[in-house]
N, C-alpha and C. Protein backbone atom coordinates (compact mmCIF):
# COMPACT_ATOMS: atom_id res chain seq x y z
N UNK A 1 0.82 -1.21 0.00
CA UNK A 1 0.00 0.00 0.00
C UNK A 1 0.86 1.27 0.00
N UNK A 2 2.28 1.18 0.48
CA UNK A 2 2.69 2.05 0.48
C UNK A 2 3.42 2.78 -1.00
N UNK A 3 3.15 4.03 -0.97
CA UNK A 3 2.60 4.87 -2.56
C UNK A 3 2.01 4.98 -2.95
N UNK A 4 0.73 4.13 -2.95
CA UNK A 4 -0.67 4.56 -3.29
C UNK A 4 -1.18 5.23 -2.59
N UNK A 5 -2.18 6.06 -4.29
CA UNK A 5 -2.99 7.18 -3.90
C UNK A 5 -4.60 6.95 -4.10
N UNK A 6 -5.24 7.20 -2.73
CA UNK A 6 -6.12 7.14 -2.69
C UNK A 6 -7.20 8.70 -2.66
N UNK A 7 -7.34 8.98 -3.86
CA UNK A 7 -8.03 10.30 -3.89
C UNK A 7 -7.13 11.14 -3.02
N UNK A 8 -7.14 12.31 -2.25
CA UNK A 8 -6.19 12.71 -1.93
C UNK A 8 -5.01 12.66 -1.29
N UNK A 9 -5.00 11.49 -1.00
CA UNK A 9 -4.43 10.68 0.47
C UNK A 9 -3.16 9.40 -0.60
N UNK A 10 -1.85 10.06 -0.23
CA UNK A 10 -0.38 8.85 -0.50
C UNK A 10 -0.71 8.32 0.87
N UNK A 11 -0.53 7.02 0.60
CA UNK A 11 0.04 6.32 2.03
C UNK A 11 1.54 6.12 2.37
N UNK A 12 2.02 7.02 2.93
CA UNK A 12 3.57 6.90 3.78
C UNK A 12 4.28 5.86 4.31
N UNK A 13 3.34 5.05 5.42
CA UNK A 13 3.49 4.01 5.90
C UNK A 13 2.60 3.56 6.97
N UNK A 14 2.88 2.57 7.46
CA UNK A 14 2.18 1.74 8.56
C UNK A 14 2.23 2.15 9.53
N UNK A 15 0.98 2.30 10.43
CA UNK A 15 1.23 2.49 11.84
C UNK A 15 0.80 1.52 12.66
N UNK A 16 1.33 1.90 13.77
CA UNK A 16 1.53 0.79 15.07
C UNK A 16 0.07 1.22 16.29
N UNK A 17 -0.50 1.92 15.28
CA UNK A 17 -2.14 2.49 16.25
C UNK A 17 -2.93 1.42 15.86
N UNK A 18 -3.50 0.39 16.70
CA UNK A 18 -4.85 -0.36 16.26
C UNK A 18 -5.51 -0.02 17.39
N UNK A 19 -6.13 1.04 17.69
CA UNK A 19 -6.74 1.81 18.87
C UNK A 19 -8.37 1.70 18.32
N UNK A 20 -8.42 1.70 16.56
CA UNK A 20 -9.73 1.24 15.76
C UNK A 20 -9.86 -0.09 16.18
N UNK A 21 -11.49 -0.39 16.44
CA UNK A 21 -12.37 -1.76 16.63
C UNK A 21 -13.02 -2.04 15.15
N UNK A 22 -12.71 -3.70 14.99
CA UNK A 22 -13.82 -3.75 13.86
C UNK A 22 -14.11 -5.23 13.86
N UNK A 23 -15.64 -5.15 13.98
CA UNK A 23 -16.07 -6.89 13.51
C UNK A 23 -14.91 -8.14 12.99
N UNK A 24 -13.93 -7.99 12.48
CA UNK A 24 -13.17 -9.18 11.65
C UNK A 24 -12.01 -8.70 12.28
N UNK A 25 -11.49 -8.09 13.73
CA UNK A 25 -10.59 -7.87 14.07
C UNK A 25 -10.07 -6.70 14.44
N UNK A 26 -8.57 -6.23 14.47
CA UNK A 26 -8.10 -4.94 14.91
C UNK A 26 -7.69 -4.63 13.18
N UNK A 27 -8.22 -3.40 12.11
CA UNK A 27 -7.95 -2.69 11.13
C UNK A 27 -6.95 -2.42 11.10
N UNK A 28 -5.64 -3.02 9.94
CA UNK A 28 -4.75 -2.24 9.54
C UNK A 28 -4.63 -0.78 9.22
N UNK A 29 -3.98 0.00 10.09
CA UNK A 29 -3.99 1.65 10.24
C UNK A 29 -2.81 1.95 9.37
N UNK A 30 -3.10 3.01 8.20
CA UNK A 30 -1.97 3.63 7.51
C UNK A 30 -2.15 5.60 7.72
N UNK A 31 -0.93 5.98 7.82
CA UNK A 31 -0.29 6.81 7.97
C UNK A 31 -0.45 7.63 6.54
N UNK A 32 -1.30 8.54 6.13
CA UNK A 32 -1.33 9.25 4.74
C UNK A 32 -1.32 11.14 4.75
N UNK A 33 -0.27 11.11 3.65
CA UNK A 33 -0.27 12.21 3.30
C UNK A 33 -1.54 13.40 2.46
N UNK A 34 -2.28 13.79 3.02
CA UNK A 34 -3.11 14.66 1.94
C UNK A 34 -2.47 15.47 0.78
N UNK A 35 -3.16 15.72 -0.08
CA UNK A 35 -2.33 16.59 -1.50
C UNK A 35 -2.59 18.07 -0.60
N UNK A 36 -2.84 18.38 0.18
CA UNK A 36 -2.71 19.85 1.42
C UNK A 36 -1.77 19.87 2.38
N UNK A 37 -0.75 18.49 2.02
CA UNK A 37 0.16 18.48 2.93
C UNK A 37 -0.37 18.32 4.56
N UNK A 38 -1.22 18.10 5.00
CA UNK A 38 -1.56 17.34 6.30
C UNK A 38 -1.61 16.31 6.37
N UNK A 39 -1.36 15.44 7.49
CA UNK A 39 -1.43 13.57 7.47
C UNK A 39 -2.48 13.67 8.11
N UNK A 40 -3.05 11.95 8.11
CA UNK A 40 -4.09 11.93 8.65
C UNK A 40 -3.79 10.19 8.87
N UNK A 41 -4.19 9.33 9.76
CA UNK A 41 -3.98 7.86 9.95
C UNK A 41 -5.78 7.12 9.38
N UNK A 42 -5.77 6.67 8.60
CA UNK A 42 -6.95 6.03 8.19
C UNK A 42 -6.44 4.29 7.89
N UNK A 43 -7.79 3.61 8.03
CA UNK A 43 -7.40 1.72 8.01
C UNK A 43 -7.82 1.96 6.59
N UNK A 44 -6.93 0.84 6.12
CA UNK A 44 -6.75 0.66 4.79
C UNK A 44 -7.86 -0.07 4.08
N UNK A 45 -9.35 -0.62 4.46
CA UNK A 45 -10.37 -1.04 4.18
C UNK A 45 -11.00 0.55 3.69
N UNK A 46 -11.22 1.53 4.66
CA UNK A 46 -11.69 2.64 4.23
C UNK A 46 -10.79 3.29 2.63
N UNK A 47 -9.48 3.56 3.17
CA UNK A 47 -8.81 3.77 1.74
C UNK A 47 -9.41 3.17 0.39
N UNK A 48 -9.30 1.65 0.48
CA UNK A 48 -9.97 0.78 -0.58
C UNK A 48 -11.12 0.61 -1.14
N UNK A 49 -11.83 1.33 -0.23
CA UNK A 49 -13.70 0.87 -0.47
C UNK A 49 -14.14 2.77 -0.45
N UNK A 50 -12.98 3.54 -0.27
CA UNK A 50 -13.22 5.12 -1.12
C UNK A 50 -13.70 6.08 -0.24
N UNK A 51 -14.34 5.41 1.14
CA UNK A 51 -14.63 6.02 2.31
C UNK A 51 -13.69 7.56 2.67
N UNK A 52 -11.90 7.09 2.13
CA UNK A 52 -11.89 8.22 3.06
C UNK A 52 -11.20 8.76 1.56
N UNK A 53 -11.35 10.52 1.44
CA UNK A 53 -10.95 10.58 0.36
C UNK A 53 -9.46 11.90 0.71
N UNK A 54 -9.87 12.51 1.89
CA UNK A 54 -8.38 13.41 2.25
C UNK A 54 -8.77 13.57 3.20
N UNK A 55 -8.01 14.47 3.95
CA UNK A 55 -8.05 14.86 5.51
C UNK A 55 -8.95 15.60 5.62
N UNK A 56 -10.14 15.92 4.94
CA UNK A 56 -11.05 16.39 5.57
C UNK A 56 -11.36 18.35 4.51
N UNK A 57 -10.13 18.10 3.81
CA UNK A 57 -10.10 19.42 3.08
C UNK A 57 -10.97 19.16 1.80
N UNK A 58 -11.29 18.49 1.54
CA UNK A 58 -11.95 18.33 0.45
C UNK A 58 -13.47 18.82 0.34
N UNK A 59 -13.81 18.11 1.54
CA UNK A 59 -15.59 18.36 2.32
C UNK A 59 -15.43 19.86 2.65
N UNK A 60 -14.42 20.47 2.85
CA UNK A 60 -14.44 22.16 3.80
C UNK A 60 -14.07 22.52 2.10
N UNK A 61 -13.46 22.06 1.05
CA UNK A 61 -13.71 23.06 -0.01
C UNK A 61 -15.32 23.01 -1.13
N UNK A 62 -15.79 22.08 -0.38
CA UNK A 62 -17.02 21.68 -1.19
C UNK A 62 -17.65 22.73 -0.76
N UNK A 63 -17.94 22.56 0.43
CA UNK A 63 -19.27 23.36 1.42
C UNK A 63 -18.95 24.84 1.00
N UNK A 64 -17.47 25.17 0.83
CA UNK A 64 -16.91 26.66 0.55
C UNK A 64 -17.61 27.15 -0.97
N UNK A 65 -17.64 26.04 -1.82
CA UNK A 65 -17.80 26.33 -3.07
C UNK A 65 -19.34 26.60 -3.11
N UNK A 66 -20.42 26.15 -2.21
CA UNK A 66 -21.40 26.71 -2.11
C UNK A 66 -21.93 27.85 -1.49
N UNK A 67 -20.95 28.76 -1.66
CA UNK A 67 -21.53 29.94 -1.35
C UNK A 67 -21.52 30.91 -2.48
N UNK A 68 -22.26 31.97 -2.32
CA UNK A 68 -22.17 33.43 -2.93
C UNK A 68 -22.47 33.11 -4.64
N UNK A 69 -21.48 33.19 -5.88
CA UNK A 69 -22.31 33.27 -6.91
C UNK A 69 -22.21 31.53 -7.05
N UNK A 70 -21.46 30.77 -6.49
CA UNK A 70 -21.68 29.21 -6.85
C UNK A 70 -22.81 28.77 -6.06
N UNK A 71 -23.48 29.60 -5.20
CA UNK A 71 -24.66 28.69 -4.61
C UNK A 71 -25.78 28.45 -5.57
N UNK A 72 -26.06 27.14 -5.12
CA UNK A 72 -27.43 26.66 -5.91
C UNK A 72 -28.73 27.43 -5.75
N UNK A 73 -28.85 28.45 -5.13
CA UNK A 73 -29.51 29.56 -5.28
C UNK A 73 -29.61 30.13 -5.98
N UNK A 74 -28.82 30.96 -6.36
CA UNK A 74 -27.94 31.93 -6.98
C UNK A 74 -28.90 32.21 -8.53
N UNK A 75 -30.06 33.18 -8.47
CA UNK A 75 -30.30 33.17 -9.18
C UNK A 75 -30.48 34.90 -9.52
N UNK A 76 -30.69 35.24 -11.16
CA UNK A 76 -30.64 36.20 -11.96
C UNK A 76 -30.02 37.23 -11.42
N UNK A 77 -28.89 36.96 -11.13
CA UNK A 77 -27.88 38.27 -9.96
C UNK A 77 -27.96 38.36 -8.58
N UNK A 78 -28.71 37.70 -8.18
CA UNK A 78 -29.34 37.68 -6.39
C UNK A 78 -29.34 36.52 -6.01
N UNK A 79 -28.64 36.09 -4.29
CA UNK A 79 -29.23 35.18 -4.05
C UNK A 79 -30.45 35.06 -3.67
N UNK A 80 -30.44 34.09 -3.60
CA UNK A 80 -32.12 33.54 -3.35
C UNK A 80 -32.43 31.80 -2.81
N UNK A 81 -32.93 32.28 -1.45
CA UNK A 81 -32.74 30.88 -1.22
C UNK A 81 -33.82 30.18 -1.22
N UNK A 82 -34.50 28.97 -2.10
CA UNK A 82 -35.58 28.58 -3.12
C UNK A 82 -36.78 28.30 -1.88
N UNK A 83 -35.91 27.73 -0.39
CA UNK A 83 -37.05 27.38 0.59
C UNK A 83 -37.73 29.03 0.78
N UNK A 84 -36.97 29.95 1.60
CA UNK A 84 -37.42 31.43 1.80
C UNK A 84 -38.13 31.91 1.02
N UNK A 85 -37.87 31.39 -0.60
CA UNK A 85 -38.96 32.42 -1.78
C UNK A 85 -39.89 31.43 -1.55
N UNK A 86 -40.03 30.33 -1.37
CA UNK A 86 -41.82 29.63 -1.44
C UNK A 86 -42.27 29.79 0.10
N UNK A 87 -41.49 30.07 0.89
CA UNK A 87 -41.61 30.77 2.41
C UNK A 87 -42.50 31.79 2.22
N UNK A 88 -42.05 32.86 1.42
CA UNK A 88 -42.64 34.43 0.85
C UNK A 88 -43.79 34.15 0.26
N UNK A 89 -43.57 33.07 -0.58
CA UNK A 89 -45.27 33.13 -1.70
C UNK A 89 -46.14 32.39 -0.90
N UNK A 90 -46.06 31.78 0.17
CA UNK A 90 -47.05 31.63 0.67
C UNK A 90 -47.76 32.44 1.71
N UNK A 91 -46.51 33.36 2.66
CA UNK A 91 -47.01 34.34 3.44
C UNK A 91 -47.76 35.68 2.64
N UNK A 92 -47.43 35.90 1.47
CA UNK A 92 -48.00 36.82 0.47
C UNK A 92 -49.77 36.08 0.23
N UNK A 93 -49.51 35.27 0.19
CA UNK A 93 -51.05 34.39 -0.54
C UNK A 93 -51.79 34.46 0.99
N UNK A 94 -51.55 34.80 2.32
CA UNK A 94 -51.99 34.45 3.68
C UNK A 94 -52.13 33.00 3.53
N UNK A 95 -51.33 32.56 3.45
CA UNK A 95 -51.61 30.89 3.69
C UNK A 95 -52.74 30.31 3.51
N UNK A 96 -53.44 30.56 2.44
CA UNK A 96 -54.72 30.31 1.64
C UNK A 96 -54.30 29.87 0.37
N UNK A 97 -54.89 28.99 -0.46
CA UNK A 97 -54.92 28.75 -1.94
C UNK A 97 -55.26 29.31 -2.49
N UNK A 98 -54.74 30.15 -3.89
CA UNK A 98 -55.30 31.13 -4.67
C UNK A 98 -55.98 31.00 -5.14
N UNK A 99 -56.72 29.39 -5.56
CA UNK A 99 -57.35 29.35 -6.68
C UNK A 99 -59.03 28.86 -5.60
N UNK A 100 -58.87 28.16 -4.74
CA UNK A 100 -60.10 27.76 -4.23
C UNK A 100 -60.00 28.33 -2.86
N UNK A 101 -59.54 29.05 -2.26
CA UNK A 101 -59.22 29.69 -0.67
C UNK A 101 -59.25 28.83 0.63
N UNK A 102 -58.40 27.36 0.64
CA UNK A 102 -58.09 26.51 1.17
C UNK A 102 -57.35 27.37 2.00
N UNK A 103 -57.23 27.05 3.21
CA UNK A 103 -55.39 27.42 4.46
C UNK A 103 -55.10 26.05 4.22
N UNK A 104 -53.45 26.20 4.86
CA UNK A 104 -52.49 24.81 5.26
C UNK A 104 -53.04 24.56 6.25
N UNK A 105 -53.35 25.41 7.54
CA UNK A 105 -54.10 25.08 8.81
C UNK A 105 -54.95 23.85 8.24
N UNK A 106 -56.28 23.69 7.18
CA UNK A 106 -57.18 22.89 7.19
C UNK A 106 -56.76 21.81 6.69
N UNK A 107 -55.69 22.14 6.02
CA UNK A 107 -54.79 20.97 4.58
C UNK A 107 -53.81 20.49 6.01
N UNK A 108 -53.46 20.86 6.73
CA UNK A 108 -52.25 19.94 7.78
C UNK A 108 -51.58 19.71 7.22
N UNK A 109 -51.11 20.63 6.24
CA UNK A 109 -49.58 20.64 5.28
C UNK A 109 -49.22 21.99 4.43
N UNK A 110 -48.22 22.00 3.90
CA UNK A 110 -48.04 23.69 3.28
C UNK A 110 -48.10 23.73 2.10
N UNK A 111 -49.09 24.74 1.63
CA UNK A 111 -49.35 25.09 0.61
C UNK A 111 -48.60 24.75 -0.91
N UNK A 112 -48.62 24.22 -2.13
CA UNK A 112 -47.45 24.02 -3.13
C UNK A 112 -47.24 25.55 -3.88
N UNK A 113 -46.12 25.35 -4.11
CA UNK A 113 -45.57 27.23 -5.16
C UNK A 113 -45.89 26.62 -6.53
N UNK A 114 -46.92 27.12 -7.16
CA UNK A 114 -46.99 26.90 -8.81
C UNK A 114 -46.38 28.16 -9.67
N UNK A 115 -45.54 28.11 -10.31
CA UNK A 115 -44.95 28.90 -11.69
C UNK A 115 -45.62 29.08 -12.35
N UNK A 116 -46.18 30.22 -12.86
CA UNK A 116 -47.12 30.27 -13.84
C UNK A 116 -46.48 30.59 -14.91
N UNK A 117 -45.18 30.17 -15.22
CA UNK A 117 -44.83 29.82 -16.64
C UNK A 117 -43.92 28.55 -16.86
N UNK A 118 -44.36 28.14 -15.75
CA UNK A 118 -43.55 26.80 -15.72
C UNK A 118 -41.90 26.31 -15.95
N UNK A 119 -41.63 27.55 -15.73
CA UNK A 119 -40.09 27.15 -15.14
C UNK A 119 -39.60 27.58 -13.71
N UNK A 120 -39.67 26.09 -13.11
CA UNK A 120 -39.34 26.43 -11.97
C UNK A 120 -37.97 27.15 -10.96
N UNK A 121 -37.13 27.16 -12.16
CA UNK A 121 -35.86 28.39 -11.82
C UNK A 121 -36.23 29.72 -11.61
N UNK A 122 -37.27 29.89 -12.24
CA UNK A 122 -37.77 31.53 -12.67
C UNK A 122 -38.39 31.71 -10.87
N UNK A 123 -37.68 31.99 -9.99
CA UNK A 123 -38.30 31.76 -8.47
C UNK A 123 -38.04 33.77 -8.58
N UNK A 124 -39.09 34.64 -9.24
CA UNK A 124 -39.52 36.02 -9.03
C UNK A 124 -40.80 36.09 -8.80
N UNK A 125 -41.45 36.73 -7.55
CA UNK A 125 -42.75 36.60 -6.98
C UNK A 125 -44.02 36.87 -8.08
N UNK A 126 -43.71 37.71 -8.65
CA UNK A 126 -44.84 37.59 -10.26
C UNK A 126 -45.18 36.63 -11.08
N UNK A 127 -44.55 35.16 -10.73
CA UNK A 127 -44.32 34.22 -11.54
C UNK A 127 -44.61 33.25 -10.54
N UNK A 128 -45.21 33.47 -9.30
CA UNK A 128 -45.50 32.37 -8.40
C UNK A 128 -46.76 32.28 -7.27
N UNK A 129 -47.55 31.16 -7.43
CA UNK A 129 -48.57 31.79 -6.49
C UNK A 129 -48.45 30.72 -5.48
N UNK A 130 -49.40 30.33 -4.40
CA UNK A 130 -49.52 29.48 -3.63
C UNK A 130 -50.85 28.27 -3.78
N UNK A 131 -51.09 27.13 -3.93
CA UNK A 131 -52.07 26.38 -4.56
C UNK A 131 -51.84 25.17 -3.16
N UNK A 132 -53.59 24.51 -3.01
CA UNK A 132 -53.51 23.59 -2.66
C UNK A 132 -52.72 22.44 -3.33
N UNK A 133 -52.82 21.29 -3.16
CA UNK A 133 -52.28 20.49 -3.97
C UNK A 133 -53.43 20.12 -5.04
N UNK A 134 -54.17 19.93 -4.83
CA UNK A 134 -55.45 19.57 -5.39
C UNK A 134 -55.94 20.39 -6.96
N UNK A 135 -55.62 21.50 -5.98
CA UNK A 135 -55.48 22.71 -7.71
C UNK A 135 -53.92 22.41 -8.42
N UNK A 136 -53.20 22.90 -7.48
CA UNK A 136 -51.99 22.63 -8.15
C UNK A 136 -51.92 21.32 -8.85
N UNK A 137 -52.15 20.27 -8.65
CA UNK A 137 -52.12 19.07 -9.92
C UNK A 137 -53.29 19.45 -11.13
N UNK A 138 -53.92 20.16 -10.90
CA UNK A 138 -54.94 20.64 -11.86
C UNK A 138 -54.36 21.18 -13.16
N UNK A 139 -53.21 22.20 -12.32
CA UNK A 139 -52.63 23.21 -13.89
C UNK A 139 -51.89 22.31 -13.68
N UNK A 140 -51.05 21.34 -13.68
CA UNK A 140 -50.50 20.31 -14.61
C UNK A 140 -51.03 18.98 -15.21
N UNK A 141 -52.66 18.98 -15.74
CA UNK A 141 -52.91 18.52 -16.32
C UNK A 141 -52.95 19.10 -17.86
């Protein structure tokens, strides 16, 4: 194992830690280098089966990459976060159905956001109302 690269992680060498428990025994523990230059000790079942992929920098540059204009929000110059805008179109509608004047109170669930041009990226309040479900499967027949 030693030189192989496992996604970010060289393995250096063997360590003398079996401080890990596992069903089929004490886990061979290896000693790995991240491509960030930090080590980290992971058992070589995880290495193999893809579990571990670096010291942990990888997951902290993911979560990083979702912010600001890479968030999945991120729409027509503004963020926008898609729960908060169907948050809005329903407090705008008073938590009633537009089309038959249902509440969620009576429905014991929350209202659906229909697009009235049917693209559901297009999340600008002129383009969205609040519908039971009942109507709302209606305009998508």
């Amino acid at each position: 194992m030693i030189g192989l690269t496992f996604g970010r992680l060289t393995v250096l060498e063997r360590t003398q830690d079996y401080s890990l428990s596992s069903k089929h025994g004490k886990p061979i523990l290896w000693l790995c280098e991240c491509a960030c230059g930090k080590t980290k000790i992971v058992s070589g079942i995880a290495l193999r089966k893809g579990n571990v992929k670096s010291c942990g920098c990888l997951q902290q540059e993911f979560r990083l990459s979702q912010h600001g204009l890479n968030s999945p929000g991120y729409i027509d110059g503004r963020c926008c976060d898609v729960q908060k805008f169907y948050a809005g179109v329903r407090r705008r509608a008073e938590y009633k159905c537009q089309y038959c004047g249902v509440t969620q109170v009576i429905l014991n669930r929350k209202l659906d956001v229909h697009h009235l041009d049917g693209i559901h990226e297009n999340n600008v309040f002129e383009n969205a109302i609040a519908l039971c479900h009942s109507c709302h499967q209606q305009q998508h027949v």
